[in-house]
Protein backbone atom coordinates (compact mmCIF):
# COMPACT_ATOMS: atom_id res chain seq x y z
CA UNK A 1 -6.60 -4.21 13.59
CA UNK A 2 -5.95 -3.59 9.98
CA UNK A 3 -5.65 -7.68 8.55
CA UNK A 4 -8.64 -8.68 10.17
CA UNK A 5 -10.57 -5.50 9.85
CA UNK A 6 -9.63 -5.94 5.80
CA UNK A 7 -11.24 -9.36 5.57
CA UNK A 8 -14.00 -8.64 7.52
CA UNK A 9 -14.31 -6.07 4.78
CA UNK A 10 -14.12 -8.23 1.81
CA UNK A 11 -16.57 -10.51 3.20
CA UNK A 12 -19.11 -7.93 3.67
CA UNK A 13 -18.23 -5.63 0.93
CA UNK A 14 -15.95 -7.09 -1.43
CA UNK A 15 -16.91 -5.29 -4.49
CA UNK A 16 -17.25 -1.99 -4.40
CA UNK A 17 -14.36 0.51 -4.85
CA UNK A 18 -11.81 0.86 -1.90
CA UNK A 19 -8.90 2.52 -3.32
CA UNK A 20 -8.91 4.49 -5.90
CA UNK A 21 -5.40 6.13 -7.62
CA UNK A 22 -5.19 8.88 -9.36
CA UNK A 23 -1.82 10.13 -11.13
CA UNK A 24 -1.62 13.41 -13.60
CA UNK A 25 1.87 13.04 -13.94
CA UNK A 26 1.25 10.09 -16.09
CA UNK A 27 -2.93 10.25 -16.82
CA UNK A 28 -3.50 6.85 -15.04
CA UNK A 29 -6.37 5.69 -12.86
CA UNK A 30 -6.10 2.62 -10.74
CA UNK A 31 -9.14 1.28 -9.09
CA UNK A 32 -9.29 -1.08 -6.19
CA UNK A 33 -12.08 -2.87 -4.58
CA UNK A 34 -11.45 -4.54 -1.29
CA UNK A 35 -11.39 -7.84 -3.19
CA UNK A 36 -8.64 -6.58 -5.62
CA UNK A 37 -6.51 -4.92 -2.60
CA UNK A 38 -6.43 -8.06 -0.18
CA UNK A 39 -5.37 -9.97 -3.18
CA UNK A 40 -2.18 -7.95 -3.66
CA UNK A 41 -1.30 -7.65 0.23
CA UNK A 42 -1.92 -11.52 0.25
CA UNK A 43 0.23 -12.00 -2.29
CA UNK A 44 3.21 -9.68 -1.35
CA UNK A 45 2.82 -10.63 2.57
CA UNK A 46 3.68 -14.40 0.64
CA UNK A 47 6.68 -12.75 -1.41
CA UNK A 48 8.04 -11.10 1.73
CA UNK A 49 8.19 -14.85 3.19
CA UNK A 50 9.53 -16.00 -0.54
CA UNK A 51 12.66 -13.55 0.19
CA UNK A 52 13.70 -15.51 3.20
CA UNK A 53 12.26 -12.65 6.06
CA UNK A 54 11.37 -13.95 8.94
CA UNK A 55 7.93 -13.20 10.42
CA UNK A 56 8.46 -9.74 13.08
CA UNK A 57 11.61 -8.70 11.39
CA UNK A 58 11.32 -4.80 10.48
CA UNK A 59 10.80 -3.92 6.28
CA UNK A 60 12.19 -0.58 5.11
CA UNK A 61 9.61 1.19 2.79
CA UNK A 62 11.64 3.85 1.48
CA UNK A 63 8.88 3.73 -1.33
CA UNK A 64 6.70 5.44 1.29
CA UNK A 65 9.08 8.43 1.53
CA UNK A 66 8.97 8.84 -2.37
CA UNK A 67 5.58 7.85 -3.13
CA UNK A 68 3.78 8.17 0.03
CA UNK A 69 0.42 8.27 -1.41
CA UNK A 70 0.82 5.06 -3.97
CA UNK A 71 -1.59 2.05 -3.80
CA UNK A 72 1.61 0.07 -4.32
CA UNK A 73 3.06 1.54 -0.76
CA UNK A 74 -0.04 0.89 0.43
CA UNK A 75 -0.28 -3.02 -0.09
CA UNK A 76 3.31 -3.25 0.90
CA UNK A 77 1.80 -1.25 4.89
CA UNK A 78 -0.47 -3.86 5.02
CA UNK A 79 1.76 -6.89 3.52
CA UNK A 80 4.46 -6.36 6.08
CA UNK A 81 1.78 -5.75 8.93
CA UNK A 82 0.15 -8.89 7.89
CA UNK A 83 3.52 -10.26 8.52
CA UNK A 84 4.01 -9.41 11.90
CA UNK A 85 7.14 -6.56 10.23
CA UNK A 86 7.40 -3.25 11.55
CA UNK A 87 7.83 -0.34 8.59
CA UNK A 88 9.93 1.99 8.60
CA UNK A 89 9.43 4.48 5.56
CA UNK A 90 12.56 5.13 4.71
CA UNK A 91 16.31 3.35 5.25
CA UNK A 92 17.06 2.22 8.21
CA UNK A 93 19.46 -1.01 7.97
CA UNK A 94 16.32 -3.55 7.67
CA UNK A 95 17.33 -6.52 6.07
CA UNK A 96 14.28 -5.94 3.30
CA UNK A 97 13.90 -2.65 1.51
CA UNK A 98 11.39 -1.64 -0.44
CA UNK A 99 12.31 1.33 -3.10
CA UNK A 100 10.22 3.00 -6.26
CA UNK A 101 11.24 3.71 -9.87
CA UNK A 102 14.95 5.65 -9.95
CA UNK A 103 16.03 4.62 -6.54
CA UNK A 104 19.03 3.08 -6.77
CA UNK A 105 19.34 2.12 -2.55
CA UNK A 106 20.00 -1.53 -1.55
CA UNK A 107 20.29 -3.61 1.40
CA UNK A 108 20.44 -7.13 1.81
CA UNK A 109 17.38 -7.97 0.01
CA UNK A 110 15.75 -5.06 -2.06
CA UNK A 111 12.52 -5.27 -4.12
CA UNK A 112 12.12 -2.76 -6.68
CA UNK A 113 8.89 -1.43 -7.77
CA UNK A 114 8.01 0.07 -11.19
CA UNK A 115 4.84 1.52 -10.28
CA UNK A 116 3.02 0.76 -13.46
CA UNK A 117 -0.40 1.78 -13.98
CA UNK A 118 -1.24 -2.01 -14.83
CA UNK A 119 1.03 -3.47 -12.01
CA UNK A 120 4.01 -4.30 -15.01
CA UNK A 121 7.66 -4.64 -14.09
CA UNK A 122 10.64 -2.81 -15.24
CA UNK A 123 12.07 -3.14 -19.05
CA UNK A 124 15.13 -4.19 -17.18
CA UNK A 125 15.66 -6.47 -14.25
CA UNK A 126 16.84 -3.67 -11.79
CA UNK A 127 20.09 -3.80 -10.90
CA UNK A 128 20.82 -5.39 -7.96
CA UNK A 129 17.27 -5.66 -6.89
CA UNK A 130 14.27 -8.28 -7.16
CA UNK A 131 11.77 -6.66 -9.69
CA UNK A 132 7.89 -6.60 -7.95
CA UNK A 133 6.48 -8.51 -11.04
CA UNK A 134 7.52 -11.38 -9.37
CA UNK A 135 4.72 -10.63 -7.06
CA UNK A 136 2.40 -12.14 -9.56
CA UNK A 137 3.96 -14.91 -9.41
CA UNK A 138 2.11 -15.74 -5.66
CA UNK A 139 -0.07 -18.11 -4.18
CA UNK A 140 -3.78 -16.28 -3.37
CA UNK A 141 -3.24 -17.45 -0.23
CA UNK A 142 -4.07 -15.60 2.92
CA UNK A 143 -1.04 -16.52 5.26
CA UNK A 144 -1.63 -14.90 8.60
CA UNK A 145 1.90 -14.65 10.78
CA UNK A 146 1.62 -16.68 13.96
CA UNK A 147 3.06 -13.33 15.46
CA UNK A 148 0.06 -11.78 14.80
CA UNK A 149 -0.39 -8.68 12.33
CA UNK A 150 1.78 -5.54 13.50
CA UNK A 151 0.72 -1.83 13.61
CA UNK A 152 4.34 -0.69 14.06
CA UNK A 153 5.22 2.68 12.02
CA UNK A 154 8.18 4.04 13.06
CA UNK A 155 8.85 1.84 16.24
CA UNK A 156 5.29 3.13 17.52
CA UNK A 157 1.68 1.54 16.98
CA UNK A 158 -0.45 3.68 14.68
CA UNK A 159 -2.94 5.72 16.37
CA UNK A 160 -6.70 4.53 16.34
CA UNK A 161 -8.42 6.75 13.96
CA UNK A 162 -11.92 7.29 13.78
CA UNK A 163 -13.31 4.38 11.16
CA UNK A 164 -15.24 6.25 8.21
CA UNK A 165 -17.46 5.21 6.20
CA UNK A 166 -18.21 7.97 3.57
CA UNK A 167 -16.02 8.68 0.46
CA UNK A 168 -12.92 10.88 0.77
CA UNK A 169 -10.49 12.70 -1.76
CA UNK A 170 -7.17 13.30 -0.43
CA UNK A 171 -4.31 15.31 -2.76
CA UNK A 172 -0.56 14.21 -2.66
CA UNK A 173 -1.11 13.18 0.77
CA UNK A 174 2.10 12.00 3.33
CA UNK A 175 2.85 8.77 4.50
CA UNK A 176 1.05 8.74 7.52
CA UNK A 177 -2.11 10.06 5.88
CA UNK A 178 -2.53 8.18 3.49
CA UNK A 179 -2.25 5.03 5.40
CA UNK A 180 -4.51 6.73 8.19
CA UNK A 181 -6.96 7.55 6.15
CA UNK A 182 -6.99 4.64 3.26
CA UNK A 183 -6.40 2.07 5.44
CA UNK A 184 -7.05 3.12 9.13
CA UNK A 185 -10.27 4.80 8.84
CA UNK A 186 -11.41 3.21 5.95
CA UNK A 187 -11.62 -0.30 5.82
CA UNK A 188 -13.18 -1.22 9.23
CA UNK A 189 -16.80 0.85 7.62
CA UNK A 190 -17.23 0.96 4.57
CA UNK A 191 -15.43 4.04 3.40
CA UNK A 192 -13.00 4.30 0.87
CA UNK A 193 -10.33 6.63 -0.43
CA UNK A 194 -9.73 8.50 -3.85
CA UNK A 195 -5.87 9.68 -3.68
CA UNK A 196 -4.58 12.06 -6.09
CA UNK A 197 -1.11 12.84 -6.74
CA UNK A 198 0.30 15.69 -9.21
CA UNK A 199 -2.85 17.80 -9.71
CA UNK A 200 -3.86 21.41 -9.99
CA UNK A 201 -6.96 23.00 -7.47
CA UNK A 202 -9.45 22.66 -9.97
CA UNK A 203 -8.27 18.95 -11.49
CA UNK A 204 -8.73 18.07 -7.94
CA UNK A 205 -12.35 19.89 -7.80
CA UNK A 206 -13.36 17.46 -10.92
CA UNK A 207 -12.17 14.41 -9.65
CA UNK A 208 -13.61 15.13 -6.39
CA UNK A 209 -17.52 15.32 -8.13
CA UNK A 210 -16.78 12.89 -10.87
CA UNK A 211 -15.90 10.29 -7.98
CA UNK A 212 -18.53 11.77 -5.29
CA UNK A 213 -16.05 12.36 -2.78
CA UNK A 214 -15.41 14.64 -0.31
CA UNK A 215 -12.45 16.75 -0.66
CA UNK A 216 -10.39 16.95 2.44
């Protein structure tokens, strides 16, 4: 399963890149090694408990409908897994939700994310919502749900995939994709996963040899 496949990857090989983020809307490059990712689920799986959710209860990541291919969405898959939550990427009535930049949605509890390139929060607390700086404000504590980690994505466990272990470029990829293929496939071998969002063909061509990946 994801949680303990991810540690079992840090211990073994920590270091090296796991994620890396590519956006040409904005020019930024975000790079995460296995170390750096755990980190930031560990620490948002401990603000999910912080906002009063109890372990198993579902999280809405609308974030995951509007920026499906974000490393933020992707520590927030494997924060509420770690949890025990089901996701569901969009809004479904969950006492959490999870929303990007511009969306102005709430529920009961909503955390807003900024999606800056260096993980900084809004200018302005969001309106009615719990700005994702606060994240920083975490133990590094790995804090495993009694549950057990989920693998719930819209009501249904998440396929097995095959687990990869060479380096892959995917362009402005889904939801499910990008989790497949960052997370799923990924981090049990020792793959990892360049994702690029907002470029041409060719930019994708050049990131694809500058980063030795395989386009798929």
């Amino acid at each position: 399963m994801l949680i303990a496949a991810l540690r079992n990857r840090v211990a073994r090989l920590g270091a090296p890149p796991l994620i890396t983020y590519y956006d040409d809307r904005d020019g930024s490059r975000v790079e995460l090694s296995a170390v750096t990712f755990a980190n930031w689920v560990d620490k948002t799986a401990n603000l999910i408990a912080d906002l009063g959710l109890d372990d198993g209860e579902t999280v809405d990541l609308a974030i995951a409908d509007t920026h499906p291919g974000h490393w933020v969405t992707l520590v927030w898959v494997a924060a509420a897994w770690q949890r025990g939550c089901p996701v569901v990427p969009r809004v479904s009535g969950a006492e959490l939700l999870v929303v990007g930049p511009g969306d102005d949605r709430r529920a009961a509890t909503t955390v807003a994310c900024s999606l800056h390139p260096l993980g900084l929060g809004f200018p302005e607390p969001p309106a009615g919502a719990v700005d994702y700086r606060e994240v920083l404000a975490q133990p590094d504590v790995h804090d495993p749900s009694p549950l057990g980690e989920s693998t719930l994505w819209e009501g249904r466990p998440m396929p097995a995939v095959p687990v990869r272990d060479d380096r892959l470029l995917i362009v402005d990829p889904d939801a499910p994709t990008a989790v497949r293929e960052a997370l799923l496939a990924a981090v049990p071998g020792s793959g990892s996963t360049v994702v690029a969002v907002g470029v041409s063909p060719e930019r994708a061509r050049e990131i694809a040899d500058s980063e030795r990946a395989r386009l798929g």
